[in-house]
PDB file of N, CA and C in Angstrom:
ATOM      1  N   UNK A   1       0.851  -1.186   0.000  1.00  0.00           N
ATOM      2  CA  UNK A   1       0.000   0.000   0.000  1.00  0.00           C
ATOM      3  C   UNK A   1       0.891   1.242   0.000  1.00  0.00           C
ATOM      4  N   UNK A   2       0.404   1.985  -0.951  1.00  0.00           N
ATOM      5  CA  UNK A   2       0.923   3.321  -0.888  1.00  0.00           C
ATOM      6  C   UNK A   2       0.994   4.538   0.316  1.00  0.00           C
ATOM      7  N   UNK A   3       2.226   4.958   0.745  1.00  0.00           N
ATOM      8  CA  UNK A   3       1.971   5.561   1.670  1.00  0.00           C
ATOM      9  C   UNK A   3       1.677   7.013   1.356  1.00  0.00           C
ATOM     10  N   UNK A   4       0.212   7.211   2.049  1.00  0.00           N
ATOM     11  CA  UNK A   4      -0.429   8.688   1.599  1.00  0.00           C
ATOM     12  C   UNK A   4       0.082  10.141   2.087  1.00  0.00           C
ATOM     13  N   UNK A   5       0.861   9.903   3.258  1.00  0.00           N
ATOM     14  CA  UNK A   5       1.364  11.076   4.013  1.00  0.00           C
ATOM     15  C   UNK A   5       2.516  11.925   2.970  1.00  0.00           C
ATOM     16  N   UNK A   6       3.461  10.910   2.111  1.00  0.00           N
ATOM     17  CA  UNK A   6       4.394  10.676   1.681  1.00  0.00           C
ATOM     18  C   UNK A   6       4.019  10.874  -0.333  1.00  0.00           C
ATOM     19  N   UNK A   7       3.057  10.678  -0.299  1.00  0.00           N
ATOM     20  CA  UNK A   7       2.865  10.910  -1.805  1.00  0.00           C
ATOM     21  C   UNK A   7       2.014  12.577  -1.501  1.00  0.00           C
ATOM     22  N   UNK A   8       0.770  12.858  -0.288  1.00  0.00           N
ATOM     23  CA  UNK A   8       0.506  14.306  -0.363  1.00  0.00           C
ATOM     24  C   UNK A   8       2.013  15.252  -0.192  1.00  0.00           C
ATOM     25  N   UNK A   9       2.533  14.832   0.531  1.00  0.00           N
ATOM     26  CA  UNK A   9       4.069  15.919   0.688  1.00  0.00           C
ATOM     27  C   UNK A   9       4.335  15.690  -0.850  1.00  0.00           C
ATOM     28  N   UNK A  10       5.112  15.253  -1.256  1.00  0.00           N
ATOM     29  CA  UNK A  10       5.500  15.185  -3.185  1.00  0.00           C
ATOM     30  C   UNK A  10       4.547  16.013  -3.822  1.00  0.00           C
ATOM     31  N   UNK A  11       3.134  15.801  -3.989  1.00  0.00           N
ATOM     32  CA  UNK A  11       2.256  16.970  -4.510  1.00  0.00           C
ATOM     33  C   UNK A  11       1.926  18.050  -4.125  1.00  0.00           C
ATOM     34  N   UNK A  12       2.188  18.015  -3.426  1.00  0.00           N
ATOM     35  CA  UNK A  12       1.385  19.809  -2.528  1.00  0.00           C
ATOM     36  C   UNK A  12       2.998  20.887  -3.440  1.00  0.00           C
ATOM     37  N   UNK A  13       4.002  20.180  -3.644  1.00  0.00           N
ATOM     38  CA  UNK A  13       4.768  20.956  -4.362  1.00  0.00           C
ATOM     39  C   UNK A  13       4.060  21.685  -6.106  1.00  0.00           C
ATOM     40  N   UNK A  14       3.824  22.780  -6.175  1.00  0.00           N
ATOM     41  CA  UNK A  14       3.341  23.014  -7.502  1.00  0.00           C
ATOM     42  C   UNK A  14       4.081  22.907  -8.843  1.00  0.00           C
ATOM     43  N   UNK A  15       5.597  22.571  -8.177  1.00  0.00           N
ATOM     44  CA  UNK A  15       6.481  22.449  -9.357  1.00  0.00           C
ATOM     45  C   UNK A  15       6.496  21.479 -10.009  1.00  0.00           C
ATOM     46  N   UNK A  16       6.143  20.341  -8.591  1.00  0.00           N
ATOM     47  CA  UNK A  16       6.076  18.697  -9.263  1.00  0.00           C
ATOM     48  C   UNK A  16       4.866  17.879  -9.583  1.00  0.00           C
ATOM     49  N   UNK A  17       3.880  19.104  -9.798  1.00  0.00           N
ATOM     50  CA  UNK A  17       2.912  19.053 -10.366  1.00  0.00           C
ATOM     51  C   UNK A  17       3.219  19.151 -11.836  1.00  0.00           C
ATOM     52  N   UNK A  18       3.670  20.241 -11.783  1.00  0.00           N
ATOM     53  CA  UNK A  18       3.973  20.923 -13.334  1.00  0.00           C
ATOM     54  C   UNK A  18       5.228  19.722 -14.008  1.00  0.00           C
ATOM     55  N   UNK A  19       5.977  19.169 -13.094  1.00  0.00           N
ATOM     56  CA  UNK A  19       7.026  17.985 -13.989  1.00  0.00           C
ATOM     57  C   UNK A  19       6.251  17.189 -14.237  1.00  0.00           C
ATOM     58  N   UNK A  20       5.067  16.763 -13.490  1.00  0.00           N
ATOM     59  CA  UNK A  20       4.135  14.998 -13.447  1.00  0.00           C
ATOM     60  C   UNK A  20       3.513  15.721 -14.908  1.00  0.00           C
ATOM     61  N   UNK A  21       2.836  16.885 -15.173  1.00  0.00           N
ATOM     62  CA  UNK A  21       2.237  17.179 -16.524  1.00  0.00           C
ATOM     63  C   UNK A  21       3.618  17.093 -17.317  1.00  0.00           C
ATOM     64  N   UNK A  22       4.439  18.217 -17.547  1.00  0.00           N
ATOM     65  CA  UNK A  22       5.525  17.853 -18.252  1.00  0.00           C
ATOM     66  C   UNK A  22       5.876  16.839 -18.895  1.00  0.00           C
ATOM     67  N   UNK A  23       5.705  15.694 -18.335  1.00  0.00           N
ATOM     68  CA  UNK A  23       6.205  14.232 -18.304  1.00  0.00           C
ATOM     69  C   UNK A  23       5.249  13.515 -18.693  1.00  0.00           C
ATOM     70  N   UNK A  24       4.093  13.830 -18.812  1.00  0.00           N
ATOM     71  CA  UNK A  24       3.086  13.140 -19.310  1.00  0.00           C
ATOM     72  C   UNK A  24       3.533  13.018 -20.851  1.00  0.00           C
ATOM     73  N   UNK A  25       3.811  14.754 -21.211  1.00  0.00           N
ATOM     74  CA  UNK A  25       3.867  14.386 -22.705  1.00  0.00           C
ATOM     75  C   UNK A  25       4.991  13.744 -23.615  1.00  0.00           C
ATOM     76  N   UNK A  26       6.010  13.212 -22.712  1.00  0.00           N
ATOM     77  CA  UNK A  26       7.515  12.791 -23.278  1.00  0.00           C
ATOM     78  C   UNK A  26       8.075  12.993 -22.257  1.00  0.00           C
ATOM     79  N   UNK A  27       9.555  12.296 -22.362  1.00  0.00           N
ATOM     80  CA  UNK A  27      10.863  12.075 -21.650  1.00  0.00           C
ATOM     81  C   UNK A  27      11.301  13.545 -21.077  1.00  0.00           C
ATOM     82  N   UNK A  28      11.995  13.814 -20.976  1.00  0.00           N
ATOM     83  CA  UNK A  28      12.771  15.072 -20.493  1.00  0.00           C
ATOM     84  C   UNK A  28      13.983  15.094 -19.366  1.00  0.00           C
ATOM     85  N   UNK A  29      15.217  15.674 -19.593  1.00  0.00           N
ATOM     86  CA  UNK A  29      16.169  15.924 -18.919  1.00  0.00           C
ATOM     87  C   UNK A  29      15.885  17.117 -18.236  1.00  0.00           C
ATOM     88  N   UNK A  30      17.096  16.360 -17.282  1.00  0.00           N
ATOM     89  CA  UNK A  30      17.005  18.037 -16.173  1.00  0.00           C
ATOM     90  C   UNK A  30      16.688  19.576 -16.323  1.00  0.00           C
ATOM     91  N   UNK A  31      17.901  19.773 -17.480  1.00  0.00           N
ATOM     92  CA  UNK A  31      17.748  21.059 -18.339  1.00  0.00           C
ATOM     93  C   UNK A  31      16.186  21.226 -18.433  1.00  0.00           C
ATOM     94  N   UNK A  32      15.670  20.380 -19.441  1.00  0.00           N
ATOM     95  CA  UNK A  32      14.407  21.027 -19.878  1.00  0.00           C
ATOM     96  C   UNK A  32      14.016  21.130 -18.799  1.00  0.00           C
ATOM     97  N   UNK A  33      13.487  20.556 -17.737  1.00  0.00           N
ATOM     98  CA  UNK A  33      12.883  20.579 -17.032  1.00  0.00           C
ATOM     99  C   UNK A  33      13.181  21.557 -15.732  1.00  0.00           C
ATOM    100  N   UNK A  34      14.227  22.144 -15.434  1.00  0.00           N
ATOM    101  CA  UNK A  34      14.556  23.526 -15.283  1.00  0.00           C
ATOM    102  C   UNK A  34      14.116  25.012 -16.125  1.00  0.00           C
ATOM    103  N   UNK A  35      14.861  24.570 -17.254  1.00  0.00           N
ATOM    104  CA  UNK A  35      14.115  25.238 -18.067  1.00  0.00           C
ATOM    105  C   UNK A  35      12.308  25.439 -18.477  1.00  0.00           C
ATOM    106  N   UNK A  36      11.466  24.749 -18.277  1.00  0.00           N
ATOM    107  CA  UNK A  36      10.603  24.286 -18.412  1.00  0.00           C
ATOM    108  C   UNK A  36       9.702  25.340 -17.015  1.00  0.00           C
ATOM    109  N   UNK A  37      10.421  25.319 -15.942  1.00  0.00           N
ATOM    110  CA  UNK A  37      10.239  25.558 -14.979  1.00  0.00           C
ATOM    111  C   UNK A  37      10.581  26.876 -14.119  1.00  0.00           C
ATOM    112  N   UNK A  38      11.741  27.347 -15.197  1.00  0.00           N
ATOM    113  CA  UNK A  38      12.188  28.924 -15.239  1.00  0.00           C
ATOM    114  C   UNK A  38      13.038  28.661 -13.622  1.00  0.00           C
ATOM    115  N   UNK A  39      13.466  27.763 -13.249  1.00  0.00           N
ATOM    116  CA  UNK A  39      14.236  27.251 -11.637  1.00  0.00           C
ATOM    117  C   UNK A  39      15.664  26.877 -11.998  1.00  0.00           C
ATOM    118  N   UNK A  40      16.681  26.794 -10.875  1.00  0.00           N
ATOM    119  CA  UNK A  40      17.556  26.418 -11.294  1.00  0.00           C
ATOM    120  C   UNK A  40      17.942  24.584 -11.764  1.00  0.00           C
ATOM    121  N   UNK A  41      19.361  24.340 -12.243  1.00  0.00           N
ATOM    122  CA  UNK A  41      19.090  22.892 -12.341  1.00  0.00           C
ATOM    123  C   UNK A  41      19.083  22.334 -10.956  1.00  0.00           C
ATOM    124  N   UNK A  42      19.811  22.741 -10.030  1.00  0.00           N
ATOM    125  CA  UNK A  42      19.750  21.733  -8.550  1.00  0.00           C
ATOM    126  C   UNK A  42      18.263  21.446  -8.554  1.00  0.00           C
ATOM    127  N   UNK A  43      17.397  22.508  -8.741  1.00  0.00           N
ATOM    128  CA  UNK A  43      15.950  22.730  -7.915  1.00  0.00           C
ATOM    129  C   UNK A  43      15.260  21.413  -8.333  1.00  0.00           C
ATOM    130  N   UNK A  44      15.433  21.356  -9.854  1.00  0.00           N
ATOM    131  CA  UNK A  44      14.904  20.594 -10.492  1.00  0.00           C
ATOM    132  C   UNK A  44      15.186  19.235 -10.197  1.00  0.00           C
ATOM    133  N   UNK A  45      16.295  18.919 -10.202  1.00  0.00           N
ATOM    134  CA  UNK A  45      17.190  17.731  -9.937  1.00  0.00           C
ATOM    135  C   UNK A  45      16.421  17.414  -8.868  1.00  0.00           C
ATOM    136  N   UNK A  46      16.315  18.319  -7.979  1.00  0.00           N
ATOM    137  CA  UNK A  46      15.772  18.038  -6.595  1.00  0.00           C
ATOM    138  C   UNK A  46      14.274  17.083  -6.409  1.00  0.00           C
ATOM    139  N   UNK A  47      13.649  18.006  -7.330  1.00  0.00           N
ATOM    140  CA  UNK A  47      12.214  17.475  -7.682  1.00  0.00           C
ATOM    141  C   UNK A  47      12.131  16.452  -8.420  1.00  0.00           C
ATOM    142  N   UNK A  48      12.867  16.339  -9.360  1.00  0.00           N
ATOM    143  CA  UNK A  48      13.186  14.657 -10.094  1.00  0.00           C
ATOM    144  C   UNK A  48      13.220  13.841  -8.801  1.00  0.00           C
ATOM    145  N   UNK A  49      14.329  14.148  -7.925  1.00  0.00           N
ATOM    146  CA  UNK A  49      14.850  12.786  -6.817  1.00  0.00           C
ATOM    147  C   UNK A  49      13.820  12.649  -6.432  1.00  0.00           C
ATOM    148  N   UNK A  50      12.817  13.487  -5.653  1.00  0.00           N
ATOM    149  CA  UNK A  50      11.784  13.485  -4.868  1.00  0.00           C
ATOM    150  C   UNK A  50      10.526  12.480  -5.274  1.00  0.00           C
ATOM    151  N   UNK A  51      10.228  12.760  -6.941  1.00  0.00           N
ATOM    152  CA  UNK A  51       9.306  12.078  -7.671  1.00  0.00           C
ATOM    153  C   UNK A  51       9.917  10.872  -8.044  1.00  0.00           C
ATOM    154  N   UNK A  52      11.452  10.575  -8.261  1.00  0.00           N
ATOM    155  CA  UNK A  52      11.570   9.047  -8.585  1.00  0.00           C
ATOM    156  C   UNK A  52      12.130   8.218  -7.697  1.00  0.00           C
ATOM    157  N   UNK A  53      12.163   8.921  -6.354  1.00  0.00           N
ATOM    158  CA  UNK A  53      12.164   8.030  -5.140  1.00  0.00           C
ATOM    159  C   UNK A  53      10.769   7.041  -4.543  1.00  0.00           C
ATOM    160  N   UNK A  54       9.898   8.464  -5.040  1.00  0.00           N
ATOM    161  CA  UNK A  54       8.468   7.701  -4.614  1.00  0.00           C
ATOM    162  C   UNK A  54       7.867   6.308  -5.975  1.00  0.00           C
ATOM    163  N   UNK A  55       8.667   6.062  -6.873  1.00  0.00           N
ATOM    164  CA  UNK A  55       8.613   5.687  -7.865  1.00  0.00           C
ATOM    165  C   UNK A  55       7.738   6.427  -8.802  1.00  0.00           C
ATOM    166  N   UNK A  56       7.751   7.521  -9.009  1.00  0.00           N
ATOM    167  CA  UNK A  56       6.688   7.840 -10.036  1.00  0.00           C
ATOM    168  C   UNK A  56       7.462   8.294 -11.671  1.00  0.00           C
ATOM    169  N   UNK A  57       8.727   8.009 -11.313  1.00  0.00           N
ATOM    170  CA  UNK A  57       9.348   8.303 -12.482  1.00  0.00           C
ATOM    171  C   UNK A  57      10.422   7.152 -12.699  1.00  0.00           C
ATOM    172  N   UNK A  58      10.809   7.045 -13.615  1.00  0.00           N
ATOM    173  CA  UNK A  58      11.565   5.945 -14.447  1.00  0.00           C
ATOM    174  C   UNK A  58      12.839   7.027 -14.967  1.00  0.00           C
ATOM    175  N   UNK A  59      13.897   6.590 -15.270  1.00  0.00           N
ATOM    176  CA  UNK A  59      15.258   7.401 -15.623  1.00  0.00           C
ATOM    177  C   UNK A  59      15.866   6.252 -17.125  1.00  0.00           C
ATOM    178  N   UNK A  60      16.345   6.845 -17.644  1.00  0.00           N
ATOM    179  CA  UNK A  60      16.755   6.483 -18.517  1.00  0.00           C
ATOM    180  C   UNK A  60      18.561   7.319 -19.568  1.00  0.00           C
ATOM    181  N   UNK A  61      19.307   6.945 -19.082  1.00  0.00           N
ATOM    182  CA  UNK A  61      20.939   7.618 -18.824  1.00  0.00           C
ATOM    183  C   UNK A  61      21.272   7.255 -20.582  1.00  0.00           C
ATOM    184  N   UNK A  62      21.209   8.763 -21.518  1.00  0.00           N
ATOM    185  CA  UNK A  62      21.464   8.266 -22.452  1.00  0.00           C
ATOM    186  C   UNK A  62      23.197   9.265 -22.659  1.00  0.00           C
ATOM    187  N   UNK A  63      23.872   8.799 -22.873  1.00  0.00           N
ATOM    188  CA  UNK A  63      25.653   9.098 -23.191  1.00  0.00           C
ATOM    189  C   UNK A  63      25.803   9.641 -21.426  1.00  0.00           C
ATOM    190  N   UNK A  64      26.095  11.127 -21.366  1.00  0.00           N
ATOM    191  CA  UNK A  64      25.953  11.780 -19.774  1.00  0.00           C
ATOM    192  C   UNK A  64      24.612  12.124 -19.261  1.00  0.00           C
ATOM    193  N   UNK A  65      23.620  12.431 -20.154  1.00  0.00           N
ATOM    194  CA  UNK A  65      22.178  12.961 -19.552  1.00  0.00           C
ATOM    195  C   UNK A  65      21.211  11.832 -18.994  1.00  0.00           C
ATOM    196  N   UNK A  66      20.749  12.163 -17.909  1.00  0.00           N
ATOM    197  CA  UNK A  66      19.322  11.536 -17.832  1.00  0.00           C
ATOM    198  C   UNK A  66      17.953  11.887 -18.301  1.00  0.00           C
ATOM    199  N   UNK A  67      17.250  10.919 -18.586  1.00  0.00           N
ATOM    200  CA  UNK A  67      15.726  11.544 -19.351  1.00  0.00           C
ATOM    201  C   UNK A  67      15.025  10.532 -18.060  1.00  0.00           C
ATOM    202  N   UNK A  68      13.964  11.749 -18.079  1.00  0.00           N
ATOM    203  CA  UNK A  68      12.771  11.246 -16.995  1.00  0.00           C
ATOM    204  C   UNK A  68      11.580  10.784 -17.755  1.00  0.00           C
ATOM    205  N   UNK A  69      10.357  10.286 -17.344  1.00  0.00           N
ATOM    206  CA  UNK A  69       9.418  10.251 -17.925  1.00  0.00           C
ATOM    207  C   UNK A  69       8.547   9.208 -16.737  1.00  0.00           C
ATOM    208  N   UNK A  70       7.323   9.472 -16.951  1.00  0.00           N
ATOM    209  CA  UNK A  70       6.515   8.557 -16.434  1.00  0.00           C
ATOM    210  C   UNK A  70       6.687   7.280 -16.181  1.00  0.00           C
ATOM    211  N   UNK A  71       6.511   6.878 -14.505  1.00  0.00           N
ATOM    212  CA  UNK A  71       5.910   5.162 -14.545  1.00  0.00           C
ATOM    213  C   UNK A  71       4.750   5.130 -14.694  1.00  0.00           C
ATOM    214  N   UNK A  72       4.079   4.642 -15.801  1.00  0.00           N
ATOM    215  CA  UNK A  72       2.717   4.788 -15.255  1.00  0.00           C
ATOM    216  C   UNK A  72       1.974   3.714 -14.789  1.00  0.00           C
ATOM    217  N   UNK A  73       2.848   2.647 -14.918  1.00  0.00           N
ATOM    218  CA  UNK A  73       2.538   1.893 -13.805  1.00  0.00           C
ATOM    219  C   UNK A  73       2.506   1.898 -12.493  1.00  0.00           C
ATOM    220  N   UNK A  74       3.498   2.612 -11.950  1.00  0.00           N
ATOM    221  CA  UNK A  74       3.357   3.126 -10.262  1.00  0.00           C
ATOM    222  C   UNK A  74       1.776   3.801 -10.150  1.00  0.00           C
ATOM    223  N   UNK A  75       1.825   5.221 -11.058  1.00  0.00           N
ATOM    224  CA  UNK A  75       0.757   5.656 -10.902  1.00  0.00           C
ATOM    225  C   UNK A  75      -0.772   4.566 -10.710  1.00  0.00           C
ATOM    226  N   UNK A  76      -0.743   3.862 -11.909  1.00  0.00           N
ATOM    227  CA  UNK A  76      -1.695   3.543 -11.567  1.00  0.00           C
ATOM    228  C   UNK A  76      -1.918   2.603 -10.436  1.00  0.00           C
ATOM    229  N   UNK A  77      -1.119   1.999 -10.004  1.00  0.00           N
ATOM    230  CA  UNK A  77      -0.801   0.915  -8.728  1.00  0.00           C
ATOM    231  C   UNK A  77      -1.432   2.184  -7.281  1.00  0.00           C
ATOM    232  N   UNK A  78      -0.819   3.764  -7.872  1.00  0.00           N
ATOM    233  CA  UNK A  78      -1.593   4.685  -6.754  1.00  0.00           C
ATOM    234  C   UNK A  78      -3.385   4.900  -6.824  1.00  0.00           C
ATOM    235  N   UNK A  79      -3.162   4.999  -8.039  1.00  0.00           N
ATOM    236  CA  UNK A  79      -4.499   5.241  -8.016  1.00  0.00           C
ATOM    237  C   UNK A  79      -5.385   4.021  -7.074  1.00  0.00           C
ATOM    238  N   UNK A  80      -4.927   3.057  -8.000  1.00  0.00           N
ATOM    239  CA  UNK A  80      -5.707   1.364  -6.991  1.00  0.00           C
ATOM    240  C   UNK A  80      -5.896   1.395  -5.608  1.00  0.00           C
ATOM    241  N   UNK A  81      -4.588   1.929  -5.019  1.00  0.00           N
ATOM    242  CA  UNK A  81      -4.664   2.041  -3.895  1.00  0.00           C
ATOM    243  C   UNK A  81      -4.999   3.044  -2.965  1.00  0.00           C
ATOM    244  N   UNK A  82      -5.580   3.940  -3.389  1.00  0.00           N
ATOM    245  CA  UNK A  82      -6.062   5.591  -3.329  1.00  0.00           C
ATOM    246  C   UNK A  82      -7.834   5.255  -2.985  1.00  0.00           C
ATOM    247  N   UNK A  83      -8.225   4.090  -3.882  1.00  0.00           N
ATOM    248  CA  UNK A  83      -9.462   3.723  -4.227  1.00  0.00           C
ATOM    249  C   UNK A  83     -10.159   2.832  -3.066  1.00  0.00           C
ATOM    250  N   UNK A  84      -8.932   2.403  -2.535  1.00  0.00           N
ATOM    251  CA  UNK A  84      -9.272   1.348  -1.245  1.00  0.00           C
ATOM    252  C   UNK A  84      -9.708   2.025   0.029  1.00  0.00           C
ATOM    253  N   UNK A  85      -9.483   3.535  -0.110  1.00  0.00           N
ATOM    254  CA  UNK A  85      -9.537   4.441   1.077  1.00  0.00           C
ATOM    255  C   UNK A  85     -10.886   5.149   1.027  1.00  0.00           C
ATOM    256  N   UNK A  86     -11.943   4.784   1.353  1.00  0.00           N
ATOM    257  CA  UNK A  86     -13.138   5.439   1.236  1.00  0.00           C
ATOM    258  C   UNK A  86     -12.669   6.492   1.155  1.00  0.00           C
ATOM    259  N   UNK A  87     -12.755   7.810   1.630  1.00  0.00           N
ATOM    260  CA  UNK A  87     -12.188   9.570   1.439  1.00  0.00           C
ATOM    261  C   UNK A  87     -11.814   9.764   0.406  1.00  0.00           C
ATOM    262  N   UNK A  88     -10.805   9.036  -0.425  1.00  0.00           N
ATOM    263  CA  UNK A  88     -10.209   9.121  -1.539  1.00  0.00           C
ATOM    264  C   UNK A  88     -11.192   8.617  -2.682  1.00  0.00           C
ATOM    265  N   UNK A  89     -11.278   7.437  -2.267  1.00  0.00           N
ATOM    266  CA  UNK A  89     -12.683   6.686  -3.413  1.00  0.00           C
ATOM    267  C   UNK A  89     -13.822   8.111  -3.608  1.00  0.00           C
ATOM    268  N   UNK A  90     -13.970   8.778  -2.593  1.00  0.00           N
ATOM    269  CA  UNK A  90     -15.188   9.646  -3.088  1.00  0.00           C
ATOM    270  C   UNK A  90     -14.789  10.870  -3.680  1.00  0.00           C
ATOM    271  N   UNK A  91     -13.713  11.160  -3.690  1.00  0.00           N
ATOM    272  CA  UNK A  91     -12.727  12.034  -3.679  1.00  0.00           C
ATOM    273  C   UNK A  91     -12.407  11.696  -6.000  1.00  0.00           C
ATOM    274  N   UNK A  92     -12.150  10.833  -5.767  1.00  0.00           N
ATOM    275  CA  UNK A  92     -11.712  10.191  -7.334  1.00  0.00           C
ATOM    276  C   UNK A  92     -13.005  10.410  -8.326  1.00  0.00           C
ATOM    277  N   UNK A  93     -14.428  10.112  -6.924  1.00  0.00           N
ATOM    278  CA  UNK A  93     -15.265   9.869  -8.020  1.00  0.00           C
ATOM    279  C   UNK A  93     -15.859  11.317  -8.272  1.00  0.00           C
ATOM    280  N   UNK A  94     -15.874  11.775  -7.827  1.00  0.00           N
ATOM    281  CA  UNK A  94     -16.551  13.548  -8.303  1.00  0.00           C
ATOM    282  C   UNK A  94     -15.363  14.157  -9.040  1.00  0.00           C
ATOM    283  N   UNK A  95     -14.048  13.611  -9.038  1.00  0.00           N
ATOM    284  CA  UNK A  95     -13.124  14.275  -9.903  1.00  0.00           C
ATOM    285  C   UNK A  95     -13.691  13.568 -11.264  1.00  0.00           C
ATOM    286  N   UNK A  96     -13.722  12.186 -11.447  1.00  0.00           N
ATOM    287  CA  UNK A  96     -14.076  11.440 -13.098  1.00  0.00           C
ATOM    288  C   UNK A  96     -15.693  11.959 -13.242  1.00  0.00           C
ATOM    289  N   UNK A  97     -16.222  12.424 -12.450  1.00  0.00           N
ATOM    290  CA  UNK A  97     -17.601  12.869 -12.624  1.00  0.00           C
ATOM    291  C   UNK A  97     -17.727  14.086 -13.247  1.00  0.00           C
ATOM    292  N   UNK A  98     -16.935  15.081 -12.804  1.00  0.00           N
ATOM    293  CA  UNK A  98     -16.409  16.486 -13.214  1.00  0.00           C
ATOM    294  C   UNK A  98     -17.685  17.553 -12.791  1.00  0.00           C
ATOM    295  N   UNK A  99     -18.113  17.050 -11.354  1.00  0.00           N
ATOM    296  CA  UNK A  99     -19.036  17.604 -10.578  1.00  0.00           C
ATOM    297  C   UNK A  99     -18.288  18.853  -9.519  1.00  0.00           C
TER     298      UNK A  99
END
């Protein structure tokens, strides 16, 4: 089971909001994603570690760079388990409802 204390801290950040969209649409290195973000590279770097500690990102080391991009298998393994939590279950369903 996913721990919830530990995935709300990771989101309540608005930056790593903006990488989880980022990343939706393709891979991306640090740079961009600094860039992307108008922050420096540590900051970013920072927010990478943060998101692919919790597994929500996958790395991929091509010559010196890393490219990030979605697990979206973790994700959805969160979602599953997001769903098991009544609060959240009702929580999911007025979001897919768009009430």
């Amino acid at each position: 089971m996913v721990n919830i204390l530990n995935v709300s801290k990771a989101m309540s950040d608005k930056n790593r909001i903006k990488i989880m969209q980022m990343l939706s649409e393709g891979e991306n290195n640090v740079s961009d994603v600094a860039d992307n973000l108008n922050v420096e590279e540590n900051l970013a770097s920072h927010h990478l570690r943060v998101l692919s500690g919790l597994g929500f990102l996958k790395s991929n080391k091509k010559g010196r760079e890393v490219f990030y991009k979605l697990n979206k298998a973790k994700l959805v393994t969160l979602v599953k388990d997001l769903k098991r939590n009544p609060a959240f279950l009702e929580i999911l369903k007025e979001a897919v409802s768009g009430d």
